[in-house]
PDB file of N, CA and C in Angstrom:
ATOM      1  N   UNK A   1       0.843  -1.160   0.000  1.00  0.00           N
ATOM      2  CA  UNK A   1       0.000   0.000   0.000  1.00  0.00           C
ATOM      3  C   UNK A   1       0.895   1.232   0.000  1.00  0.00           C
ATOM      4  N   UNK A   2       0.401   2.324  -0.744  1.00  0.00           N
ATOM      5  CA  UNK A   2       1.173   3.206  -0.941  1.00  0.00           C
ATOM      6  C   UNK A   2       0.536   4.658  -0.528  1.00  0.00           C
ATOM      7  N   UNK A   3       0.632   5.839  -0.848  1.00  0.00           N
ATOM      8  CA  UNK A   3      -0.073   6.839  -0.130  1.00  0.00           C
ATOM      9  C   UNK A   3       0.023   8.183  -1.472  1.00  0.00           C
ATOM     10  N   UNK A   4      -0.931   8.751  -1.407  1.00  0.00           N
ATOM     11  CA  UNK A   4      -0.593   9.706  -2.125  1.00  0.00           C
ATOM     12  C   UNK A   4      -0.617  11.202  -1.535  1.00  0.00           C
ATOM     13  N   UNK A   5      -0.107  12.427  -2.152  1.00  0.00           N
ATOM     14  CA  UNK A   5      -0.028  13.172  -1.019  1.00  0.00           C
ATOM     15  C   UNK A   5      -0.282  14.521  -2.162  1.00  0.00           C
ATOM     16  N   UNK A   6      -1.302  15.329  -1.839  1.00  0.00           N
ATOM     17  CA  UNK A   6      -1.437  16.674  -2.963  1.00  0.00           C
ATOM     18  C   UNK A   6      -2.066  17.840  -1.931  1.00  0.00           C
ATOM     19  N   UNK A   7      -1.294  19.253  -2.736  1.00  0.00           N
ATOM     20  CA  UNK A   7      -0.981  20.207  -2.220  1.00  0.00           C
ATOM     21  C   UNK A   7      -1.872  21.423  -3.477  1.00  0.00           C
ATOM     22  N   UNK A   8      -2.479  22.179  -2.767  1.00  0.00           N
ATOM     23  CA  UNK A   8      -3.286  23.286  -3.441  1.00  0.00           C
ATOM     24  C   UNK A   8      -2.081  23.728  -4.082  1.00  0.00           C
ATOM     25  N   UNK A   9      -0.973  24.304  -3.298  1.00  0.00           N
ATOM     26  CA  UNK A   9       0.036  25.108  -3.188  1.00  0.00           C
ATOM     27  C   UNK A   9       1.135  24.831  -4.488  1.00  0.00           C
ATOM     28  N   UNK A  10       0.769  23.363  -4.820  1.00  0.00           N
ATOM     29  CA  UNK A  10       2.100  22.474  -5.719  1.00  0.00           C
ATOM     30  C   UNK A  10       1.860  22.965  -7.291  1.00  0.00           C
ATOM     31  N   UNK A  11       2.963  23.006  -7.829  1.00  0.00           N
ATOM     32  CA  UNK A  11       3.078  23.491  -9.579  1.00  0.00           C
ATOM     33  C   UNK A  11       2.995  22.107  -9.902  1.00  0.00           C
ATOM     34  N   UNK A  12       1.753  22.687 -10.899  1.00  0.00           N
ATOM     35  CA  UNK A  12       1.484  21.323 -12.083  1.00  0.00           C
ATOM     36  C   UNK A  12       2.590  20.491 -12.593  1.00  0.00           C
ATOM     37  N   UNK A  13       2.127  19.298 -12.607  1.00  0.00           N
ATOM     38  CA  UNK A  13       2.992  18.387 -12.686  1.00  0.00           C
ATOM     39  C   UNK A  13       2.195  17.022 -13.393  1.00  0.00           C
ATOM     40  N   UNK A  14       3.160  16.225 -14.064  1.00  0.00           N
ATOM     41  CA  UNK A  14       2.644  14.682 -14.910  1.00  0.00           C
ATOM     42  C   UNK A  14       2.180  13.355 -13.831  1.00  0.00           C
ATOM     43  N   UNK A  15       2.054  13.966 -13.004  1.00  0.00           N
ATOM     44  CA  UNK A  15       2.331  12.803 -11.821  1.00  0.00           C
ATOM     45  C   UNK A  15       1.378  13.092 -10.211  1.00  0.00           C
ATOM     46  N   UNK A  16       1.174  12.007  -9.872  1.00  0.00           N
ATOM     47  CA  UNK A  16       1.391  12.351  -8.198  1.00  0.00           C
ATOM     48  C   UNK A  16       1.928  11.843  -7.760  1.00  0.00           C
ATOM     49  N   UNK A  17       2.433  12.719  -6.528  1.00  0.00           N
ATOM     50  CA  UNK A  17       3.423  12.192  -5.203  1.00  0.00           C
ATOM     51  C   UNK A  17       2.825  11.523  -4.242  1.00  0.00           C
ATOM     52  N   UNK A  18       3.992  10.571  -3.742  1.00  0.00           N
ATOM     53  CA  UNK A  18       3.897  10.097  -2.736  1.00  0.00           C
ATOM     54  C   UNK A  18       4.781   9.929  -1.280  1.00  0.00           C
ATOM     55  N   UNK A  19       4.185   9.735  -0.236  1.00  0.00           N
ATOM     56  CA  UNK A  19       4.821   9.788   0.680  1.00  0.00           C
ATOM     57  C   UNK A  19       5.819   8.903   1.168  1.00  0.00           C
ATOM     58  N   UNK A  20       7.347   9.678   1.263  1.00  0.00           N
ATOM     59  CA  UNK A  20       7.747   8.353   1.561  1.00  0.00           C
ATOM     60  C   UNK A  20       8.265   7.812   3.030  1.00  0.00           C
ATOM     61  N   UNK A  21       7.671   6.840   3.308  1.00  0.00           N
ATOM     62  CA  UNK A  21       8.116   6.094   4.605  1.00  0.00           C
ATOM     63  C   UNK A  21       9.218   5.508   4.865  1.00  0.00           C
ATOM     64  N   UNK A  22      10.146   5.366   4.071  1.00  0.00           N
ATOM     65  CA  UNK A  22      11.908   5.364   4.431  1.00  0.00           C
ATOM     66  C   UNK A  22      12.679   5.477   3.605  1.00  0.00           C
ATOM     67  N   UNK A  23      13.386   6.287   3.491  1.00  0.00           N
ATOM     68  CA  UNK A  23      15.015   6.056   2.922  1.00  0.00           C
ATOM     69  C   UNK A  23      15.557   5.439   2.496  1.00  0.00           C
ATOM     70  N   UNK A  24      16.060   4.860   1.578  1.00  0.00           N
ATOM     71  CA  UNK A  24      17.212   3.447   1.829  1.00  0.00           C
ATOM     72  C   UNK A  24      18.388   4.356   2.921  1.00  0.00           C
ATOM     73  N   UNK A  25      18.611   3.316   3.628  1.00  0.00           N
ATOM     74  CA  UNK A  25      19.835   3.315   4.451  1.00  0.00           C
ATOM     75  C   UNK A  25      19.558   3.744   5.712  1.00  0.00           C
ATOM     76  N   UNK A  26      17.961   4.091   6.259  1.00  0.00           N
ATOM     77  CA  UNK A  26      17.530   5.014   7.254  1.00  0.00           C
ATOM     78  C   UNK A  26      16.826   4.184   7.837  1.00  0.00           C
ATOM     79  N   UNK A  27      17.020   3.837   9.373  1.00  0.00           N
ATOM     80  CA  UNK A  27      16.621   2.625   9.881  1.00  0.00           C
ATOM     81  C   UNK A  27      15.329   3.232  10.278  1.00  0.00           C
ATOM     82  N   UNK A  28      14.310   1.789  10.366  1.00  0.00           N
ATOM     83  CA  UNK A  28      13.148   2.301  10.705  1.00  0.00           C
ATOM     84  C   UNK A  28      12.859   3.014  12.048  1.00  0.00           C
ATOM     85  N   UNK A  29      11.997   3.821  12.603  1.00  0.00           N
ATOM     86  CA  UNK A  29      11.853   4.736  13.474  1.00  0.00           C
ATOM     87  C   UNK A  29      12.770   6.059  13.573  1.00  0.00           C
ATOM     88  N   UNK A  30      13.738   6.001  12.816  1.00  0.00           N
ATOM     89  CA  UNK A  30      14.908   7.274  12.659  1.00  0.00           C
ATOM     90  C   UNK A  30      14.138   8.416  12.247  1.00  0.00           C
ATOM     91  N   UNK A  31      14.447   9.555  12.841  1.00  0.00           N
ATOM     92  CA  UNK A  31      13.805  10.817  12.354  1.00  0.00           C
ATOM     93  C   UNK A  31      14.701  11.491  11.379  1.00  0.00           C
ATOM     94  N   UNK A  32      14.696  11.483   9.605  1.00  0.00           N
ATOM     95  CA  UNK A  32      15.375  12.191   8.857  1.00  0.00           C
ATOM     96  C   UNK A  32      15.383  13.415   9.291  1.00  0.00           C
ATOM     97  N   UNK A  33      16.427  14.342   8.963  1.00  0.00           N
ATOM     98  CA  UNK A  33      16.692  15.782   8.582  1.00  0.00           C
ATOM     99  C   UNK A  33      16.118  16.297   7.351  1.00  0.00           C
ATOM    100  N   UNK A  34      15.219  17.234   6.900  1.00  0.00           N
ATOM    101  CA  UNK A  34      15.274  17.792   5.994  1.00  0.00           C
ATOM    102  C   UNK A  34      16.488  17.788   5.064  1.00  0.00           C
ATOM    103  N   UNK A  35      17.490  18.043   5.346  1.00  0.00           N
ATOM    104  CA  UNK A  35      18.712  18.009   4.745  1.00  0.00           C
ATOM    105  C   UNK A  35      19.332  16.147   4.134  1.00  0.00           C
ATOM    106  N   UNK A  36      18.949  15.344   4.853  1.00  0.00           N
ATOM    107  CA  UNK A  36      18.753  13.874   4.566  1.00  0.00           C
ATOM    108  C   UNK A  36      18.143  13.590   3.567  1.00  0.00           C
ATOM    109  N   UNK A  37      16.757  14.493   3.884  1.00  0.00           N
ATOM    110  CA  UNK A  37      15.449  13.864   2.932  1.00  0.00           C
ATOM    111  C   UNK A  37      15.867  14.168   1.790  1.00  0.00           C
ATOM    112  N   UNK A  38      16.608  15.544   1.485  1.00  0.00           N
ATOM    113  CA  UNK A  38      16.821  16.556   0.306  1.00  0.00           C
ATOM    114  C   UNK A  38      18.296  15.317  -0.438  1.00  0.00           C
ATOM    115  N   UNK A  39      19.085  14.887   0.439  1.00  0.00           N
ATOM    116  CA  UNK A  39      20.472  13.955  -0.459  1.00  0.00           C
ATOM    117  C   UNK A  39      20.046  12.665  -1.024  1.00  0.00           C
ATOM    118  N   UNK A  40      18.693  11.900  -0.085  1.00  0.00           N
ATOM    119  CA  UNK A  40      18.295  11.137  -0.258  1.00  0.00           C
ATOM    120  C   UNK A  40      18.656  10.484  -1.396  1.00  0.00           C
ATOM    121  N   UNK A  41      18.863   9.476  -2.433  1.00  0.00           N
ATOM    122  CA  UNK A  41      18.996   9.190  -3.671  1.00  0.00           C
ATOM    123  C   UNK A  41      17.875   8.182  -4.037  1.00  0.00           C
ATOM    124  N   UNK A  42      17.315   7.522  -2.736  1.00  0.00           N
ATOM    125  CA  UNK A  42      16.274   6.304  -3.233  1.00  0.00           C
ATOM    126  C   UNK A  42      15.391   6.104  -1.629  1.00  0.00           C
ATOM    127  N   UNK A  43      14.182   5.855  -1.829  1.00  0.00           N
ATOM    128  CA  UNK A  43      13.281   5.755  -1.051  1.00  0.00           C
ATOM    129  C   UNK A  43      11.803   4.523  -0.886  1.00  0.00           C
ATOM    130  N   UNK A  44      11.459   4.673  -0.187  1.00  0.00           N
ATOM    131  CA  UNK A  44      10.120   3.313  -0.333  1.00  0.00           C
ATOM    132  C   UNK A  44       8.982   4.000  -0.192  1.00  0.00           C
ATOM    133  N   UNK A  45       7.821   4.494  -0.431  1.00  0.00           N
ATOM    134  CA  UNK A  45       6.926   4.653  -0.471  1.00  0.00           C
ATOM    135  C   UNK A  45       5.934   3.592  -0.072  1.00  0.00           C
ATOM    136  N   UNK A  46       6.009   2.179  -0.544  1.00  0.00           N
ATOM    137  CA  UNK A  46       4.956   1.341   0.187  1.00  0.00           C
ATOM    138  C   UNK A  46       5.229   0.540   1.723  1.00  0.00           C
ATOM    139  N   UNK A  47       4.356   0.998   2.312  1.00  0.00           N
ATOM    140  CA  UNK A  47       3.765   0.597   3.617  1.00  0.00           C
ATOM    141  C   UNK A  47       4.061  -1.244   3.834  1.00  0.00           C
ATOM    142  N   UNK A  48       4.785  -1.553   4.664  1.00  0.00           N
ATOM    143  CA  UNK A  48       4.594  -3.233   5.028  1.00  0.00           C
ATOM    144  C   UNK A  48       3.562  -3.147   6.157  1.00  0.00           C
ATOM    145  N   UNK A  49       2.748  -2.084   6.570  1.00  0.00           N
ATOM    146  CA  UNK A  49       1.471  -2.281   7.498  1.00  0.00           C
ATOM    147  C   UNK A  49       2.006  -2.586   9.046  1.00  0.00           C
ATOM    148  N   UNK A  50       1.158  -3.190   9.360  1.00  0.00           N
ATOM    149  CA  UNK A  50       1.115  -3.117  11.074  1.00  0.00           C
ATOM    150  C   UNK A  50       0.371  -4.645  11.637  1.00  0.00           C
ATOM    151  N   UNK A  51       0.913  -5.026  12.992  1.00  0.00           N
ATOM    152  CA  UNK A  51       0.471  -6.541  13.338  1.00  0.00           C
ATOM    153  C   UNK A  51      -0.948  -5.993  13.984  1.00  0.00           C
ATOM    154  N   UNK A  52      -1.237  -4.913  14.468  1.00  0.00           N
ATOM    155  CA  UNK A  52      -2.423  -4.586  15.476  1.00  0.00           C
ATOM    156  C   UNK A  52      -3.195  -3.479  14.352  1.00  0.00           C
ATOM    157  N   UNK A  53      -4.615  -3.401  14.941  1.00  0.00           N
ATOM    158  CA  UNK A  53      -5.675  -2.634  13.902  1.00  0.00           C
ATOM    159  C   UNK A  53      -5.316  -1.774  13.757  1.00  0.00           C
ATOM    160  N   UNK A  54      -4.846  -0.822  14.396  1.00  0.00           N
ATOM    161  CA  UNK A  54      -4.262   0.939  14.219  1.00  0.00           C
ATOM    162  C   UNK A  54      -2.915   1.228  13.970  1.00  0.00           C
ATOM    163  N   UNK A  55      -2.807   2.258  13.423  1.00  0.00           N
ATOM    164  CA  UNK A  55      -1.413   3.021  12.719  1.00  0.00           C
ATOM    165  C   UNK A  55      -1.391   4.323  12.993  1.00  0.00           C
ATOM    166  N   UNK A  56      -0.443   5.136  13.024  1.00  0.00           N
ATOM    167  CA  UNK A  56      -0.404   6.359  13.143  1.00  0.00           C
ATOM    168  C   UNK A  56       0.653   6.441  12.509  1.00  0.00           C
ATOM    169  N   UNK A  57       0.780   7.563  11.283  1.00  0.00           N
ATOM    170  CA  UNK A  57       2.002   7.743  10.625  1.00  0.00           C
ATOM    171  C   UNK A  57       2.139   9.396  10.626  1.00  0.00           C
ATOM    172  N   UNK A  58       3.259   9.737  11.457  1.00  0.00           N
ATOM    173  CA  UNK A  58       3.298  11.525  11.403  1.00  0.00           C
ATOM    174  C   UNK A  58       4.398  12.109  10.122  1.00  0.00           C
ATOM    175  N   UNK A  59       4.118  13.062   9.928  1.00  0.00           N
ATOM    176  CA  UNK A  59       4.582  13.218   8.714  1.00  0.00           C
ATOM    177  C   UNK A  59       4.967  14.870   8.792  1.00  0.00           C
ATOM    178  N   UNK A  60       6.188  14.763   7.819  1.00  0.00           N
ATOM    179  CA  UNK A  60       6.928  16.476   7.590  1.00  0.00           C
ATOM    180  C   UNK A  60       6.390  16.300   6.419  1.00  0.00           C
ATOM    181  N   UNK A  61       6.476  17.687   5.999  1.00  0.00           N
ATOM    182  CA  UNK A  61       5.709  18.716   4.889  1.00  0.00           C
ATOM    183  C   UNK A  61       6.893  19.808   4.546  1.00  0.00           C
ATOM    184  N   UNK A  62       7.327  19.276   3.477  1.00  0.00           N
ATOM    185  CA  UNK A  62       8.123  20.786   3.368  1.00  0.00           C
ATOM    186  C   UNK A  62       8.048  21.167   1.620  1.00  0.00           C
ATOM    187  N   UNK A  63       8.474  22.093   1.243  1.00  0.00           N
ATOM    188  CA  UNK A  63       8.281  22.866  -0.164  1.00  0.00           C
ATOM    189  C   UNK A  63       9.968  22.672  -0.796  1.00  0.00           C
ATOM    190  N   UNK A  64      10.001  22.405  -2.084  1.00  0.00           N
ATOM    191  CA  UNK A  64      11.117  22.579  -3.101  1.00  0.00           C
ATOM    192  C   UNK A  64      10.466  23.612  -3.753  1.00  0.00           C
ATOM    193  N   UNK A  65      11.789  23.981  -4.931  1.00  0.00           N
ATOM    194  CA  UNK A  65      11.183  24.562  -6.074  1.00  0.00           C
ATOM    195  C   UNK A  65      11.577  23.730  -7.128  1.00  0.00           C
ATOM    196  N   UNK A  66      10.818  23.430  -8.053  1.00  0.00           N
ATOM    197  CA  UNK A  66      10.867  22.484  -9.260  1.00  0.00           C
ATOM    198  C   UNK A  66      10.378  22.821 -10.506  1.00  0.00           C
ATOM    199  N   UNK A  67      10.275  22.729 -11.648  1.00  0.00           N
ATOM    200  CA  UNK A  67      10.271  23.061 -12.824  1.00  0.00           C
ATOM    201  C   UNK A  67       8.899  22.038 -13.340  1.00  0.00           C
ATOM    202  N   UNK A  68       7.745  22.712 -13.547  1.00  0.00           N
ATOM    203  CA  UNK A  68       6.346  21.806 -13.478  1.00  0.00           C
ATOM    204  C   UNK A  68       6.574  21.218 -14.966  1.00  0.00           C
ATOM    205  N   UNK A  69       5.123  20.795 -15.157  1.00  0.00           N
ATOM    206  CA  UNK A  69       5.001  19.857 -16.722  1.00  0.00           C
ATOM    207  C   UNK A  69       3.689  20.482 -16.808  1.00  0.00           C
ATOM    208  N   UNK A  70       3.230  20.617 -18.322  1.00  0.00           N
ATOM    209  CA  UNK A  70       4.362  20.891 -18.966  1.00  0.00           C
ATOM    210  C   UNK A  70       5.411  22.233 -18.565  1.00  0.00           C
ATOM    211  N   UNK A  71       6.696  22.270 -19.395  1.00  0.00           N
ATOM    212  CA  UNK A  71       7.606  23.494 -18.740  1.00  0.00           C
ATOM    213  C   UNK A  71       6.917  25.174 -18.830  1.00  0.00           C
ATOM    214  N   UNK A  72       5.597  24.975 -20.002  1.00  0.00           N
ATOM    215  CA  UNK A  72       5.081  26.663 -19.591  1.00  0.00           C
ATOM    216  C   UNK A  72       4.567  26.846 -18.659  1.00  0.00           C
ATOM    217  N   UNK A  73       4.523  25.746 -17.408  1.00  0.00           N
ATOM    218  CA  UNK A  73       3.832  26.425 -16.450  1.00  0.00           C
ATOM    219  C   UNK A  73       5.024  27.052 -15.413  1.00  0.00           C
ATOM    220  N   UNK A  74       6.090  27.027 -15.797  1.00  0.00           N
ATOM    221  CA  UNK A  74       6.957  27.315 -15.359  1.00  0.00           C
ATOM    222  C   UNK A  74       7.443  26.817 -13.903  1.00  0.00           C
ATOM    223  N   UNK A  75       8.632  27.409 -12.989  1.00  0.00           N
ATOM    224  CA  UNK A  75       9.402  27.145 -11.910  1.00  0.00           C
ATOM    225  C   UNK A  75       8.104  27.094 -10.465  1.00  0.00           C
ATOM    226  N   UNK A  76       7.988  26.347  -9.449  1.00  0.00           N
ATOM    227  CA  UNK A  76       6.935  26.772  -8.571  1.00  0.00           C
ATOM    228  C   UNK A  76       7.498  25.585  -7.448  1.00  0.00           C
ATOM    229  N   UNK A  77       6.599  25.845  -6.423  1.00  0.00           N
ATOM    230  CA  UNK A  77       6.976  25.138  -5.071  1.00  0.00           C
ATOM    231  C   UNK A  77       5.950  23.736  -5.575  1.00  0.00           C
ATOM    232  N   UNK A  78       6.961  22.599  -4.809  1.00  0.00           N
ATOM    233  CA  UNK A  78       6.324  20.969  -4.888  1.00  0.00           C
ATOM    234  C   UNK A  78       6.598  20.665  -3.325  1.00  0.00           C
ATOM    235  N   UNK A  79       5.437  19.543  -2.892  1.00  0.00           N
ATOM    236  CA  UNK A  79       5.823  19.030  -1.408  1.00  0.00           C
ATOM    237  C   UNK A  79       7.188  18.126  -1.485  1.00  0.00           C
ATOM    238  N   UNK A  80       7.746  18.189  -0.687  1.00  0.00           N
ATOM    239  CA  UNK A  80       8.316  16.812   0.053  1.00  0.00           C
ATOM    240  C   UNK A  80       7.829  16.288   1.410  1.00  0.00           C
ATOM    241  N   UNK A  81       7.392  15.311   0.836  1.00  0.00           N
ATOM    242  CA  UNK A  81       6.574  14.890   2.335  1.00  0.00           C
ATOM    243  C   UNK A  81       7.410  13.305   2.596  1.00  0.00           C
ATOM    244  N   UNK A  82       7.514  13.379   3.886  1.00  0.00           N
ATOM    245  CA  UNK A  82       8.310  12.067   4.476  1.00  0.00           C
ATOM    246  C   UNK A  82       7.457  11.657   6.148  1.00  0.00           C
ATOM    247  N   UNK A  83       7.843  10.556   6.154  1.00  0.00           N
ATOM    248  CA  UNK A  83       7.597   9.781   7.319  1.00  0.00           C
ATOM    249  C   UNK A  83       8.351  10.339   8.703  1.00  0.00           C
ATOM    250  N   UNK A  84       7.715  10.825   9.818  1.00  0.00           N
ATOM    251  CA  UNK A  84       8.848  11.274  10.940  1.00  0.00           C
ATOM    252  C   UNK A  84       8.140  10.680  12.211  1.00  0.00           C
ATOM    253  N   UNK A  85       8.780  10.000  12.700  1.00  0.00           N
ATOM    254  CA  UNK A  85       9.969   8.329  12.052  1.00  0.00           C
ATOM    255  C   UNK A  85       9.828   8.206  11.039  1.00  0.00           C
ATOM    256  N   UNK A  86      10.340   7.522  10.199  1.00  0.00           N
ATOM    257  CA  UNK A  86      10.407   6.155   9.506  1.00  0.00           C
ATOM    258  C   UNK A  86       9.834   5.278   9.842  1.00  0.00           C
ATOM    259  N   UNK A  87       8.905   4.684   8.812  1.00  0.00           N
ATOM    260  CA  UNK A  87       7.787   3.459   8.945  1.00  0.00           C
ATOM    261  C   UNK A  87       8.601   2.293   8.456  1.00  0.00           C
ATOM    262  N   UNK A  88       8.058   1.436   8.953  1.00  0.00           N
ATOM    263  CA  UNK A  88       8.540  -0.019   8.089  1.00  0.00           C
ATOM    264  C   UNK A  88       7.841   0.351   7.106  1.00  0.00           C
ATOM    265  N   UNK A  89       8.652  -0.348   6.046  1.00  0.00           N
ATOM    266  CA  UNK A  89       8.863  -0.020   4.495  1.00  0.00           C
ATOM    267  C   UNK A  89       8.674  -1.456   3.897  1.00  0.00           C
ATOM    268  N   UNK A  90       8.472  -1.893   2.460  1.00  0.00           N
ATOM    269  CA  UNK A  90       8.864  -2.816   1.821  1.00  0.00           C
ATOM    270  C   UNK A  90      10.020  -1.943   1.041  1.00  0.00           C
ATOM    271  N   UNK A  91      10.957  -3.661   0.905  1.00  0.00           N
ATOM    272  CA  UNK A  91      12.352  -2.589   0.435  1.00  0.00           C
ATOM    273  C   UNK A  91      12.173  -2.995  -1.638  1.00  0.00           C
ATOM    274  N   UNK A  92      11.190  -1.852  -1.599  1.00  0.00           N
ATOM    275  CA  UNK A  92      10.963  -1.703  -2.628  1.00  0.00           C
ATOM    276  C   UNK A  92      11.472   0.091  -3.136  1.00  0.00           C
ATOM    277  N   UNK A  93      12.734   0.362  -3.348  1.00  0.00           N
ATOM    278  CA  UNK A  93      13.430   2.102  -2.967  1.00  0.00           C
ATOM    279  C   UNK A  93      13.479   2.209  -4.676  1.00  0.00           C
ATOM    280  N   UNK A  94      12.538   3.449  -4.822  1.00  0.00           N
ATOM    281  CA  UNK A  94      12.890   4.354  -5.787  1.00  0.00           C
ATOM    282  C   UNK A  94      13.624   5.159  -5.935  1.00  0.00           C
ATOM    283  N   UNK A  95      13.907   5.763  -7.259  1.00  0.00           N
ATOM    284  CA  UNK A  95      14.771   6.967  -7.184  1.00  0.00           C
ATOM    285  C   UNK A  95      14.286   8.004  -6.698  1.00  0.00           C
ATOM    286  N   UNK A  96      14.876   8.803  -6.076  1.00  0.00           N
ATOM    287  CA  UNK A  96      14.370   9.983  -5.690  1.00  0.00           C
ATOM    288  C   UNK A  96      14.509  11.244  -6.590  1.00  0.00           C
ATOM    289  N   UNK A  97      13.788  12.637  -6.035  1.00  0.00           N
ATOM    290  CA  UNK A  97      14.042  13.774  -7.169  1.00  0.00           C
ATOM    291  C   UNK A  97      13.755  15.178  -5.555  1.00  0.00           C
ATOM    292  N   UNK A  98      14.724  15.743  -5.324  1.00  0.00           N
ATOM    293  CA  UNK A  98      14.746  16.550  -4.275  1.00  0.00           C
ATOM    294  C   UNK A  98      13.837  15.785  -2.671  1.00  0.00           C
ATOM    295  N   UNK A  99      14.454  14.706  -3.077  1.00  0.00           N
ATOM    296  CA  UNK A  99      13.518  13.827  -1.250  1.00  0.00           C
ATOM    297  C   UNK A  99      12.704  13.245  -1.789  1.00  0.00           C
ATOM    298  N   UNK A 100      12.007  13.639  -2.906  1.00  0.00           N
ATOM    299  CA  UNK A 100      10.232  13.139  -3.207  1.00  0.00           C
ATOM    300  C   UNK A 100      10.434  11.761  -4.369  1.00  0.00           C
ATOM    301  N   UNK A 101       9.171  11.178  -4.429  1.00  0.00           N
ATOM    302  CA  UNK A 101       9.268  10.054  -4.690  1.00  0.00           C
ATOM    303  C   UNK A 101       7.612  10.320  -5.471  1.00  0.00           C
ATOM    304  N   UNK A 102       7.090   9.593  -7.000  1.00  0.00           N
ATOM    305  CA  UNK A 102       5.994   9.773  -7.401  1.00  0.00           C
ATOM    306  C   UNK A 102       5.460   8.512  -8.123  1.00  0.00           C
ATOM    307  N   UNK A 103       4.399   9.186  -8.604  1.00  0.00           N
ATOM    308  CA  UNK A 103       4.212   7.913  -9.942  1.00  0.00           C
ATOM    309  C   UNK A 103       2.681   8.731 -10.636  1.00  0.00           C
ATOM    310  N   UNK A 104       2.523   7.661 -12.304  1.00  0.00           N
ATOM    311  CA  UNK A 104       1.727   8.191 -12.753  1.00  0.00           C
ATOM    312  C   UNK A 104       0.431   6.981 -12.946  1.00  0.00           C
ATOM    313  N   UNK A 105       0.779   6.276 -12.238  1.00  0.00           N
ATOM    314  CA  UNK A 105      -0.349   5.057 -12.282  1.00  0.00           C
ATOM    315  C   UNK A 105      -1.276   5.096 -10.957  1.00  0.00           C
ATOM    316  N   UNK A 106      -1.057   5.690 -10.706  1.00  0.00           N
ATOM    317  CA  UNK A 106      -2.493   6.196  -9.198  1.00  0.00           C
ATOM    318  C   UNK A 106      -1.641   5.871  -7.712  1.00  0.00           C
ATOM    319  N   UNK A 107      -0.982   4.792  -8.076  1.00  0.00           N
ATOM    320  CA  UNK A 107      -0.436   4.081  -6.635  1.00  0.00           C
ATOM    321  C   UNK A 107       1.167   3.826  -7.425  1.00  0.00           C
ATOM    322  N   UNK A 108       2.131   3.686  -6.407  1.00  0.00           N
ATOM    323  CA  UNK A 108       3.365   2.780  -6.622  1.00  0.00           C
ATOM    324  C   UNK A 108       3.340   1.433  -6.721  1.00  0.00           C
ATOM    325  N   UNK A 109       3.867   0.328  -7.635  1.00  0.00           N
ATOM    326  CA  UNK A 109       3.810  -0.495  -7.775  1.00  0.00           C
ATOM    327  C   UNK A 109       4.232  -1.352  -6.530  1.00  0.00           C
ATOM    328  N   UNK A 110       3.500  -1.833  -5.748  1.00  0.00           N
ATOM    329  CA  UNK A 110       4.237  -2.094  -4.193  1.00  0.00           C
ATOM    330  C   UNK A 110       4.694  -3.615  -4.295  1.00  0.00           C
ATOM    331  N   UNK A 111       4.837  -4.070  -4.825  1.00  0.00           N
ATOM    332  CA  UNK A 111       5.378  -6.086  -5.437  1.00  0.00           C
ATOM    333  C   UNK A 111       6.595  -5.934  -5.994  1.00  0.00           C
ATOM    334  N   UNK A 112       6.778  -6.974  -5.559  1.00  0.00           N
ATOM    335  CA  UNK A 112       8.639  -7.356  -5.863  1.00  0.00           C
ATOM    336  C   UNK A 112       8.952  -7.340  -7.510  1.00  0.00           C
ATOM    337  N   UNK A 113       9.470  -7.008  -8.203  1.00  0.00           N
ATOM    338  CA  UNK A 113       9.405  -7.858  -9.247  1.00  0.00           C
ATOM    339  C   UNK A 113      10.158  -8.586  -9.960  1.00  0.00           C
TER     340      UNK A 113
END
């Protein structure tokens, strides 16, 4: 399961984002740095869930500036949104693009392949 995450505030774009719940290399429960999230190179977005009925996942919110789609809509602020902690993850790690992590098929493909 994966999450999606949209912002009034965000420049048009081909895609939606998603949230990501760990890092590669960022052990679970670790609280990234903004500055982490931003070097990041690869990340997980899908959820391995929970043994008990409830979850709570808290989450940072922060703004880049990025270059939308198409390019006439020109330069504008995009979220980076991350997990704070770090959730257990499937180690399924995308590339990253300033922390953030997306896709254009509704959800991330969350299966091995």
């Amino acid at each position: 399961m994966s999450f999606n995450f949209s912002a009034p505030w965000a420049v048009q774009q081909n895609g939606l984002q998603n949230i990501v719940l760990q890092y590669k290399g960022a052990a679970v429960g670790s609280t990234p740095t903004r500055a982490q999230a931003l070097d990041s190179k690869k990340a997980s977005g899908c959820w391995a869930g929970v043994a008990s009925g409830d979850a709570t996942i808290d989450l940072r919110v922060g703004r880049v500036r990025i270059t939308g789609f198409p390019e006439s809509v020109g330069k504008g602020p995009y979220p980076v949104v991350f997990a704070a902690p770090t959730a257990s993850a499937l180690k399924i790690f995308e590339p990253t693009y300033k922390g953030g992590i997306g896709n254009q098929q509704g959800a991330l493909p969350c299966v091995a392949s």
